[in-house]
Protein backbone atom coordinates (compact mmCIF):
# COMPACT_ATOMS: atom_id res chain seq x y z
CA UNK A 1 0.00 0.00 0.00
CA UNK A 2 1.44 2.92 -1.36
CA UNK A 3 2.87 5.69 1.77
CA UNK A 4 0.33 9.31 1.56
CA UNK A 5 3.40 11.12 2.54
CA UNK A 6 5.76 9.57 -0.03
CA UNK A 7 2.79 11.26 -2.25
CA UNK A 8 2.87 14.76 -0.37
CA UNK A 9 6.60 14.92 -0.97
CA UNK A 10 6.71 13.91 -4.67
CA UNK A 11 4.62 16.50 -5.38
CA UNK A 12 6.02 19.47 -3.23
CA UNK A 13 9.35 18.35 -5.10
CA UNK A 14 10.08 20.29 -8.52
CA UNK A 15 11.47 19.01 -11.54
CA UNK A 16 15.00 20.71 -12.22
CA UNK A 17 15.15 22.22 -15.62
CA UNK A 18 18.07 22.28 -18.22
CA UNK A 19 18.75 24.22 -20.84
CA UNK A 20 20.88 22.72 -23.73
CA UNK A 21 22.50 24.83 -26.23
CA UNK A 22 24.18 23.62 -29.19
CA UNK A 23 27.05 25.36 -30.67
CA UNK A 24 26.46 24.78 -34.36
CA UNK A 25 30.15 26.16 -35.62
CA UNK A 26 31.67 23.28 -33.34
CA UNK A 27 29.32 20.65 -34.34
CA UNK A 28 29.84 18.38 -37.17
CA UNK A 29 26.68 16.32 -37.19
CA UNK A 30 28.05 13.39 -35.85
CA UNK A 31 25.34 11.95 -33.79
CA UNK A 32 26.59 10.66 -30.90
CA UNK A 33 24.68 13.07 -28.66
CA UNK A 34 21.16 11.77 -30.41
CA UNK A 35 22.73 7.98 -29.45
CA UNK A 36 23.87 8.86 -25.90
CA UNK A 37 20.68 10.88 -24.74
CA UNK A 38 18.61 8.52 -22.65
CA UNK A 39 15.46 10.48 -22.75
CA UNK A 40 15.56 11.16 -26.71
CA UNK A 41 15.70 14.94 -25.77
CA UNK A 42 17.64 15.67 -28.98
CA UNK A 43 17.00 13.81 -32.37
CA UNK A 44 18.40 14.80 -35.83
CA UNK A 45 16.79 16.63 -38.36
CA UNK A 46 17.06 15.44 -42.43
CA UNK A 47 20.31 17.05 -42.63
CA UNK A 48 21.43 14.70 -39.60
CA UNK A 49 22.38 17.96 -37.61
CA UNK A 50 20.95 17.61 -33.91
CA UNK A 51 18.29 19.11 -32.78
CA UNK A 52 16.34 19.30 -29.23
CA UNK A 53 13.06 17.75 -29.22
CA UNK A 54 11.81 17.43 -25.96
CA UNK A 55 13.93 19.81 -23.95
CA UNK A 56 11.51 19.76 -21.40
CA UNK A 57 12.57 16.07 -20.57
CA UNK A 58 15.65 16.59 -20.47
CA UNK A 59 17.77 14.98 -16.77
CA UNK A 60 20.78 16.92 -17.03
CA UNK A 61 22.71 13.66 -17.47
CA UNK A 62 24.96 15.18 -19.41
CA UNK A 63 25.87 11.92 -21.63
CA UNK A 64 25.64 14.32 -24.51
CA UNK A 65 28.23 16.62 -23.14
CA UNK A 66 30.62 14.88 -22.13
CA UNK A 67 30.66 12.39 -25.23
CA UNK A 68 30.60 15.31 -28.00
CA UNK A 69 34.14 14.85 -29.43
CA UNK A 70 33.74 18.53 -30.53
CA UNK A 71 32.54 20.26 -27.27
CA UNK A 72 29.72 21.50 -29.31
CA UNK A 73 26.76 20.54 -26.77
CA UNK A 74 26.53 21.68 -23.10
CA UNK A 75 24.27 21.70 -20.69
CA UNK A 76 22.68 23.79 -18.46
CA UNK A 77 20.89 23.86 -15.15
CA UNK A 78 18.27 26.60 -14.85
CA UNK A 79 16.85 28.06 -11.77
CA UNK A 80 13.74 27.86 -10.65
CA UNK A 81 11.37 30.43 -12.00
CA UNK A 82 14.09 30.90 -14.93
CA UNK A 83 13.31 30.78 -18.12
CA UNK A 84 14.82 29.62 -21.55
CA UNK A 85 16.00 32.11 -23.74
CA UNK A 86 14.87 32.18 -27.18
């Protein structure tokens, strides 16, 4: 039987957000930060350059980062009440 504060505290808790910016001079369309990401935040688009997709699910893992053999990726950590920048 599931714990009502176990619930309580889930809630109260707020998902961390990440921002991930691409430097597209570095990047040479490799893939490898589409293969690494575990939560599919960035695919590729029909010119195989990366894109971000679902930056909203994004863990701050930072597989992509530190696998990029160009630096081109990074990632992020916003503050709460921060917002992306367009």
């Amino acid at each position: 039987m599931p714990n009502n504060s176990d619930d309580k505290k889930a809630q109260g808790k707020k998902k961390k957000l990440y921002e991930q910016i691409i430097f597209r001079d570095w990047c040479k369309s490799c893939g490898i930060c589409a293969a690494f990401c575990p939560k599919q935040v960035i695919g590729r688009n029909n010119a195989g350059e990366p894109v971000i997709e679902r930056p909203q699910d994004c863990i701050g893992c930072r597989f992509c980062e530190t696998h990029c053999p160009d630096f081109a990726i990074t990632i992020i950590e916003l503050n709460h009440g921060e917002r992306k920048q367009a």
